[in-house]
Protein backbone atom coordinates (compact mmCIF):
# COMPACT_ATOMS: atom_id res chain seq x y z
CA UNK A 1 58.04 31.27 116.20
CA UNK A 2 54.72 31.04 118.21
CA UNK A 3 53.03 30.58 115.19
CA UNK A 4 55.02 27.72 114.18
CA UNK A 5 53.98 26.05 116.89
CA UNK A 6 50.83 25.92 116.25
CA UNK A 7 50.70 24.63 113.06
CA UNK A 8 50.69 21.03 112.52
CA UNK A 9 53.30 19.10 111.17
CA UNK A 10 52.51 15.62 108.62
CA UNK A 11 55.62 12.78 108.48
CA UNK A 12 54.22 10.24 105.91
CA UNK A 13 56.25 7.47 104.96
CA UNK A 14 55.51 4.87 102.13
CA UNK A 15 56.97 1.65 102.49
CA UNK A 16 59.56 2.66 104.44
CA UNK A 17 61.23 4.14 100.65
CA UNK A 18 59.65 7.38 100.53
CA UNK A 19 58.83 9.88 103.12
CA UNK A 20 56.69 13.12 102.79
CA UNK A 21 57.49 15.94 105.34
CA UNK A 22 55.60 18.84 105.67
CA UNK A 23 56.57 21.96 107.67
CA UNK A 24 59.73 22.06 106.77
CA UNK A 25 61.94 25.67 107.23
CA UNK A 26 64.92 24.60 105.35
CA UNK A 27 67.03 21.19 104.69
CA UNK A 28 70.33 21.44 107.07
CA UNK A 29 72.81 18.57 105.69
CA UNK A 30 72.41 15.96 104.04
CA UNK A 31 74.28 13.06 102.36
CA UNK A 32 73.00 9.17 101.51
CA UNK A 33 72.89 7.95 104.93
CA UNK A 34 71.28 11.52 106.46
CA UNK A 35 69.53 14.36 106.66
CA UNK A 36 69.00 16.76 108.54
CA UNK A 37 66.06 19.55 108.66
CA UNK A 38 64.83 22.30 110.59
CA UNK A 39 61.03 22.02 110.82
CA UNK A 40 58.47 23.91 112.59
CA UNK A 41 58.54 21.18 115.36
CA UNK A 42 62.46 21.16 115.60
CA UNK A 43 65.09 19.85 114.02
CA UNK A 44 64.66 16.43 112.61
CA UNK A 45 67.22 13.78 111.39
CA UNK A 46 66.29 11.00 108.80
CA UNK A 47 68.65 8.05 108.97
CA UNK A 48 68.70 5.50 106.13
CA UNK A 49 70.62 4.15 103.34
CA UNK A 50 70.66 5.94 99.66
CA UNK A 51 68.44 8.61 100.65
CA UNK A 52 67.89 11.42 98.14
CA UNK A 53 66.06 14.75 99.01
CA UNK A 54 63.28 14.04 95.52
CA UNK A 55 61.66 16.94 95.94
CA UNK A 56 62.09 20.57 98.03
CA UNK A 57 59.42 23.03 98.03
CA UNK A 58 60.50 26.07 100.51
CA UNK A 59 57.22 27.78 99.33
CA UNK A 60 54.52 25.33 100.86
CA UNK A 61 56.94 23.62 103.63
CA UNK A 62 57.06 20.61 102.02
CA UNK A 63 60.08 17.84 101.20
CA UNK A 64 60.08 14.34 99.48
CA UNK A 65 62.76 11.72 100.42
CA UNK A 66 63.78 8.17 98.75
CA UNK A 67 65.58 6.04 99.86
CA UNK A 68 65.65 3.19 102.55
CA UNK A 69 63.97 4.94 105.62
CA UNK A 70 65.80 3.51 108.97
CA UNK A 71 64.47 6.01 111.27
CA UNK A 72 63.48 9.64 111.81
CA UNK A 73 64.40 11.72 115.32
CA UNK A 74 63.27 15.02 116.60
CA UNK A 75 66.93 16.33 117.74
CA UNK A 76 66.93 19.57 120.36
CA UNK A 77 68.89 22.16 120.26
CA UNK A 78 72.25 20.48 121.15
CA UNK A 79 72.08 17.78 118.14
CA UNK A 80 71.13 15.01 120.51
CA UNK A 81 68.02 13.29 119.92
CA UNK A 82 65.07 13.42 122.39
CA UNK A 83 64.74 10.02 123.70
CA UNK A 84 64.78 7.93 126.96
CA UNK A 85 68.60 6.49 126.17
CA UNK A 86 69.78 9.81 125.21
CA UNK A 87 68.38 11.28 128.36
CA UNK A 88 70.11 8.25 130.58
CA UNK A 89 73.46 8.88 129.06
CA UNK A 90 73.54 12.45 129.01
């Protein structure tokens, strides 16, 4: 897990209809309007509408999405997602 850590992580989107992750451990869930990974950084949720998981590749880390692209969160352990409104409403 250390090691994880330490390697950096790339979120690339393209016109906000394709987004290249890398670091990615394994896809959680997923349906049109999300996804959810586990990454080396954490679990991360893409929101959007008609999103499609294009291409997987377990072997180098790396997943493709399409689709509209309405926002990507870092979520912690408990499924919440780190930000200042979840942290005020907690």
């Amino acid at each position: 897990m250390t090691e994880n850590k330490l390697q950096s992580q790339n979120i690339v989107i393209e016109d906000r209809n394709f987004v290249t992750i890398s670091g990615v451990e394994q896809v959680d869930s997923f349906n049109d309007n999300n996804i959810v990974l586990s990454t080396i950084k954490g679990g991360l949720s893409i929101k959007g509408e008609g999103l499609n998981v294009a291409k997987l590749n377990l072997d180098d880390g790396s997943v493709k999405i399409s689709g509209l692209i309405n926002s990507i969160v870092y979520i912690t352990k408990e499924g919440t997602p780190k930000n200042l409104i979840g942290k005020i409403f907690k």
